[in-house]
C-alpha atoms as a PDB file:
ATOM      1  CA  UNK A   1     106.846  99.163 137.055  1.00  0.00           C
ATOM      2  CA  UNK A   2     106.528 102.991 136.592  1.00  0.00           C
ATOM      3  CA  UNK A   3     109.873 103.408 136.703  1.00  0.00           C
ATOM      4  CA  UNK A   4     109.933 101.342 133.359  1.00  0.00           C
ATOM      5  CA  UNK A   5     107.475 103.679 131.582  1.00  0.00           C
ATOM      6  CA  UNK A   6     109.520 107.050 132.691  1.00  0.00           C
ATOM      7  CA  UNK A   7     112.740 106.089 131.514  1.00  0.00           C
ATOM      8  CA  UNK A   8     114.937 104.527 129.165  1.00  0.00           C
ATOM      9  CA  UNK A   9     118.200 102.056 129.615  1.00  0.00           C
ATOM     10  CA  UNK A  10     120.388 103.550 127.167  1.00  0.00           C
ATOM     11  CA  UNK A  11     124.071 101.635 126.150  1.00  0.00           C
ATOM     12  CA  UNK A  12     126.751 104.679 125.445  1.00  0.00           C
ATOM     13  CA  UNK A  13     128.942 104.514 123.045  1.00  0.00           C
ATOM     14  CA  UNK A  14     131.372 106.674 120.730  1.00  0.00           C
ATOM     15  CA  UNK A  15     133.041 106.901 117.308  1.00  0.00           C
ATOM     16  CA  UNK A  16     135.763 109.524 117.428  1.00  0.00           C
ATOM     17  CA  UNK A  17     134.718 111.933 119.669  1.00  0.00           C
ATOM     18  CA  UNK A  18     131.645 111.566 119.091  1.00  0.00           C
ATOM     19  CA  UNK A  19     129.000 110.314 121.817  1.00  0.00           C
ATOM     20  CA  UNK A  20     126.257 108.378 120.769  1.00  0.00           C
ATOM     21  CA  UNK A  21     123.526 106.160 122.188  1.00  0.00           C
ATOM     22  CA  UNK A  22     121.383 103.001 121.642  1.00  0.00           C
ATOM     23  CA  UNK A  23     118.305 101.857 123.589  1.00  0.00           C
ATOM     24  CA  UNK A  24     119.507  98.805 125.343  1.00  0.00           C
ATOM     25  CA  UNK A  25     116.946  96.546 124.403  1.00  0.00           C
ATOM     26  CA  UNK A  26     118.075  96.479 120.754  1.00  0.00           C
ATOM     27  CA  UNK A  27     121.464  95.490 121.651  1.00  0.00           C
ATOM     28  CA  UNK A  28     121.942  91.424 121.062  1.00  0.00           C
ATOM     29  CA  UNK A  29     126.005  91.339 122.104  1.00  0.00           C
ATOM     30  CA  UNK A  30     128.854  93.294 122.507  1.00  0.00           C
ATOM     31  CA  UNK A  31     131.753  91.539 120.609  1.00  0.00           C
ATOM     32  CA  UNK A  32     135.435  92.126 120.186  1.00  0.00           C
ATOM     33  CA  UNK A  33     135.734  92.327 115.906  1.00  0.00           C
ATOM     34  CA  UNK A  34     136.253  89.200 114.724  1.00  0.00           C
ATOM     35  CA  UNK A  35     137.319  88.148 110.688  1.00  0.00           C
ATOM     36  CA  UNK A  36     135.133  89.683 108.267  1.00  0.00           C
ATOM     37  CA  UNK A  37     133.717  87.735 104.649  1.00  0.00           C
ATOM     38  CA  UNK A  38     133.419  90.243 101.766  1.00  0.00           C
ATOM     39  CA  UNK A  39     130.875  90.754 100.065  1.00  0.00           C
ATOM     40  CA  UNK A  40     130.278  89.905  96.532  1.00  0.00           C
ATOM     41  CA  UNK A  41     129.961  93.579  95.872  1.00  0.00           C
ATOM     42  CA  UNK A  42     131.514  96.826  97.330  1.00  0.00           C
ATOM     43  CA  UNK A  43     129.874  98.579  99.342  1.00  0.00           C
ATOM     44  CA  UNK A  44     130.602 102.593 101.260  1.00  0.00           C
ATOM     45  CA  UNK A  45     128.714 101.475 103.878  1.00  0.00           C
ATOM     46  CA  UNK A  46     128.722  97.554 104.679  1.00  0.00           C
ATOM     47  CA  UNK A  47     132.461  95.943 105.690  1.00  0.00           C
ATOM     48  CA  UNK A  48     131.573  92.642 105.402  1.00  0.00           C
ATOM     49  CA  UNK A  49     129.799  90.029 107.230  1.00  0.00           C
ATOM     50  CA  UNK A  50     130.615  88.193 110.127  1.00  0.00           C
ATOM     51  CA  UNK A  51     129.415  84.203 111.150  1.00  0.00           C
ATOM     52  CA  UNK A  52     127.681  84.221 114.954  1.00  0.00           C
ATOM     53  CA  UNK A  53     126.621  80.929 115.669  1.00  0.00           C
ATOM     54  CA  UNK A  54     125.409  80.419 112.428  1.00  0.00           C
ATOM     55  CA  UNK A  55     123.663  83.364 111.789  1.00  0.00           C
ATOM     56  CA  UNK A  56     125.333  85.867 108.923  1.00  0.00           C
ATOM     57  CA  UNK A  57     125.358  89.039 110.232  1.00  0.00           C
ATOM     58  CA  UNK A  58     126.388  92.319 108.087  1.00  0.00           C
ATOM     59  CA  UNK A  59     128.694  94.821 109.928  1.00  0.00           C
ATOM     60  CA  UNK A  60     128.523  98.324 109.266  1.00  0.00           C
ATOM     61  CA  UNK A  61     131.614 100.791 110.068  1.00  0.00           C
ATOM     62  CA  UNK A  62     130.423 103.676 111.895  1.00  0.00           C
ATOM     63  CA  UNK A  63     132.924 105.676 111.038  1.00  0.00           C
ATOM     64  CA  UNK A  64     132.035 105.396 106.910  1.00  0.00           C
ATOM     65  CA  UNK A  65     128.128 105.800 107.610  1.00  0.00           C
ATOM     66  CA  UNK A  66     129.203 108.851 109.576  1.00  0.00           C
ATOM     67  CA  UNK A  67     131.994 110.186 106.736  1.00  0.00           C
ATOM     68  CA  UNK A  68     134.435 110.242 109.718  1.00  0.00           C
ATOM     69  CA  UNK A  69     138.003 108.970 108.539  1.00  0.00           C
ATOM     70  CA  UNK A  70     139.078 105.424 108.856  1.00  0.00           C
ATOM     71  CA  UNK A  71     142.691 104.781 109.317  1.00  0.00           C
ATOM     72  CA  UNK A  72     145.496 102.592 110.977  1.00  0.00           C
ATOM     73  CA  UNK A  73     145.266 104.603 113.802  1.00  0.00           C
ATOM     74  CA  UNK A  74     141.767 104.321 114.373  1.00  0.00           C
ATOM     75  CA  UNK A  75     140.903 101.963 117.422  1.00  0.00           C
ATOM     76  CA  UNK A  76     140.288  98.397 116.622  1.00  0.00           C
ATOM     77  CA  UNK A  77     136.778  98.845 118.756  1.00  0.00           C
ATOM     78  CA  UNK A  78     133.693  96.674 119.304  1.00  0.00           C
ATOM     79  CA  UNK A  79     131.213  95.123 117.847  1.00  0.00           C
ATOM     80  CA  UNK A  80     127.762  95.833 118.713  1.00  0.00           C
ATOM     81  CA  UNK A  81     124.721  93.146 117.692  1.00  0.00           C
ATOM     82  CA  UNK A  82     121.529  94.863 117.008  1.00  0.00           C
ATOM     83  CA  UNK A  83     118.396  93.756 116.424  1.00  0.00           C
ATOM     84  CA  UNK A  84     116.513  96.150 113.193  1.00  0.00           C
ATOM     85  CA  UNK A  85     113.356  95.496 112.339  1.00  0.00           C
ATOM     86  CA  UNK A  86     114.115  92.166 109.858  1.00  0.00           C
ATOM     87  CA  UNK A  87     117.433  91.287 110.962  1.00  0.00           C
ATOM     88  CA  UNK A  88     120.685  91.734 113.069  1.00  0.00           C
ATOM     89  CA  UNK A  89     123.558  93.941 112.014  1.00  0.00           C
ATOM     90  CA  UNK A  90     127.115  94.575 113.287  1.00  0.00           C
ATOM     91  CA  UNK A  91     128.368  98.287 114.169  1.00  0.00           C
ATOM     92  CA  UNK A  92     131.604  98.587 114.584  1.00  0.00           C
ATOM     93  CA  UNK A  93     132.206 101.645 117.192  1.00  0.00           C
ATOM     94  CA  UNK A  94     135.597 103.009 118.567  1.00  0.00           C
ATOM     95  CA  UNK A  95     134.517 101.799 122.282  1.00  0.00           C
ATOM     96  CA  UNK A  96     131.370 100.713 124.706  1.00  0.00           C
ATOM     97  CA  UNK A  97     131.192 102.996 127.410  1.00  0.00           C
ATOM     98  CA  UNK A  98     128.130 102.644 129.648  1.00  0.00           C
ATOM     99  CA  UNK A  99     124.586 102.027 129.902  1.00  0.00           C
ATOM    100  CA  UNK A 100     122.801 105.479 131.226  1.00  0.00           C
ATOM    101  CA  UNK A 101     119.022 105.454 132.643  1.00  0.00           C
ATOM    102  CA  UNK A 102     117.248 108.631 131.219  1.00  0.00           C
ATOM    103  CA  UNK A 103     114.115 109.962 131.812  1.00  0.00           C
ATOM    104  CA  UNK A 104     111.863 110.243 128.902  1.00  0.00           C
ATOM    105  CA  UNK A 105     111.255 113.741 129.670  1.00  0.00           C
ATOM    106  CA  UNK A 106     114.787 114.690 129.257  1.00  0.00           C
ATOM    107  CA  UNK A 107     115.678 113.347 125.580  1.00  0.00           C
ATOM    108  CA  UNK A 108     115.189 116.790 123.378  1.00  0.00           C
ATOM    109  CA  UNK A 109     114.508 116.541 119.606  1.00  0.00           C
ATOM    110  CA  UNK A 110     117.391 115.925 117.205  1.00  0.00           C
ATOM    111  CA  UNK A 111     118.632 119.156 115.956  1.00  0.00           C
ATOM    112  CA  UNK A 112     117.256 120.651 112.703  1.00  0.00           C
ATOM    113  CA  UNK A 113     119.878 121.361 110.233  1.00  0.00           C
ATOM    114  CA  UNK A 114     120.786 121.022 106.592  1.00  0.00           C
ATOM    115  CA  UNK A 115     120.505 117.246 105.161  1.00  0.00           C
ATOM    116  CA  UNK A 116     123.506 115.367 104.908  1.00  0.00           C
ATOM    117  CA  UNK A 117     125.082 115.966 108.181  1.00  0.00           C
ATOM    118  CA  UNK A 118     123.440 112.347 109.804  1.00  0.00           C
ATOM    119  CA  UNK A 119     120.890 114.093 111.827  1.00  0.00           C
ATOM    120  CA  UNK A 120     118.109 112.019 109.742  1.00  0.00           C
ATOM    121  CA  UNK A 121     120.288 109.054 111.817  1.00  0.00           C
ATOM    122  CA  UNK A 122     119.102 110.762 115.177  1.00  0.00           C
ATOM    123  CA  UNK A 123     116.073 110.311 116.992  1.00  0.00           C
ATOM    124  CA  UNK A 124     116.852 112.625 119.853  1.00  0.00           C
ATOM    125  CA  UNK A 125     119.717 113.945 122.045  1.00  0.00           C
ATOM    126  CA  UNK A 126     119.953 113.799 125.789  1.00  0.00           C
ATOM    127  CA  UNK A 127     122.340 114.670 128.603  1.00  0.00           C
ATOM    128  CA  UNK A 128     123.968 112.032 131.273  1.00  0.00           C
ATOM    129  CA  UNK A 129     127.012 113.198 133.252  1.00  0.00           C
ATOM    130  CA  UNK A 130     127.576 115.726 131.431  1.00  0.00           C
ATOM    131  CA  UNK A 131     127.781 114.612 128.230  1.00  0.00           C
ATOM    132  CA  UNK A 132     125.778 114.832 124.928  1.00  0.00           C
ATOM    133  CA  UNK A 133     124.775 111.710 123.537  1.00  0.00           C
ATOM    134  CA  UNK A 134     122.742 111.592 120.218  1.00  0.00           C
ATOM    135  CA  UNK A 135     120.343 108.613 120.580  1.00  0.00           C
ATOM    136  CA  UNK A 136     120.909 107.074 116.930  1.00  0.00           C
ATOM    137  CA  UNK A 137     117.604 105.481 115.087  1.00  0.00           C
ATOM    138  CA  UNK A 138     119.235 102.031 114.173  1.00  0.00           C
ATOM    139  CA  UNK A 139     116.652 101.021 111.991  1.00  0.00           C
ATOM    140  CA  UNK A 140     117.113 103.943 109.383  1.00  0.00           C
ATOM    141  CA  UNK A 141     121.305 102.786 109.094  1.00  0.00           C
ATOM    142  CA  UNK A 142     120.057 100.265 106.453  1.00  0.00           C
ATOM    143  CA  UNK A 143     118.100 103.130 104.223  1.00  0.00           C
ATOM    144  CA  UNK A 144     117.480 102.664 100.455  1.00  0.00           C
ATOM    145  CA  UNK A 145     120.449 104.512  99.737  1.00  0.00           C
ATOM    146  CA  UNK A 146     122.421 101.602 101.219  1.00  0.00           C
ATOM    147  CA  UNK A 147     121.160  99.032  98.928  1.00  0.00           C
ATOM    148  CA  UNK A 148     121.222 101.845  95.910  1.00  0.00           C
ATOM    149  CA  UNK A 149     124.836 102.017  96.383  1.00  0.00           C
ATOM    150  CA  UNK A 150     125.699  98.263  96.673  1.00  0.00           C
ATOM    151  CA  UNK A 151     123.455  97.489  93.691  1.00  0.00           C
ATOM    152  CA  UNK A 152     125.707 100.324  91.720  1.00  0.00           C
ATOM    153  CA  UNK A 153     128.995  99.073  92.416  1.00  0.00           C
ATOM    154  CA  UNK A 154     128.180  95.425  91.812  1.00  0.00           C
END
């Protein structure tokens, strides 16, 4: 039981070369992509949604919400189910790597920099083999700005 309060089950994943992570109880699934509906409306941010079971489920490309390109040559990835405060949503990442255990003690503070880098997407950073993974804050993906730019393009 005190292991459970010290540290945190963490599922690794990346976009490009970049290494993030997600606190394993918020993942639902870990699909391969599967055929997207549009949406009535464009959207930057928001691909589509996708049918699970019966439940709609809106899928967000990681690469757009992080301005990283999205081409052909770009992996076809995975799908990872999360559970936000009010609903699930789909983020399609290049690849699943791992879960990590990591001691509370050792996640730092995101980085303080200039707005409009994603940092405001980060809730801390830690360090597991080696690597840098930035622990992303899932429920902020689906910000105001979101909806602000869906509503405008409709």
């Amino acid at each position: 039981m005190d292991a459970a309060l010290t540290h945190i089950e963490l599922a690794c994943f990346s976009i490009g070369d970049r290494l993030f992570a997600v606190d394993i109880m918020r993942i639902r699934e870990i699909l391969v992509p599967q055929k997207l509906a549009p949406l009535p409306c464009t959207s930057d941010l928001l691909e589509g949604v996708i049918n699970l079971r019966g439940s709609v489920i809106p899928v967000m490309n990681m690469r757009k919400r992080f301005a990283m390109p999205v081409g052909n040559d770009a992996p076809v990835g995975k799908l990872l189910i999360v559970s936000l405060i009010n609903q699930l949503l789909a983020l399609v990442v290049d690849d699943v790597m791992e879960v990590v255990s990591v001691p509370f003690t050792d996640i730092k503070p995101p980085i303080q920099v200039a707005s409009g880098v994603g940092m405001e997407f980060i809730l801390g950073v830690c360090l597991s083999n080696d690597r840098v993974f930035m622990i992303l804050d899932i429920d902020s993906l689906l910000c105001s700005t979101v909806h602000t730019d869906v509503s405008a393009e409709c």
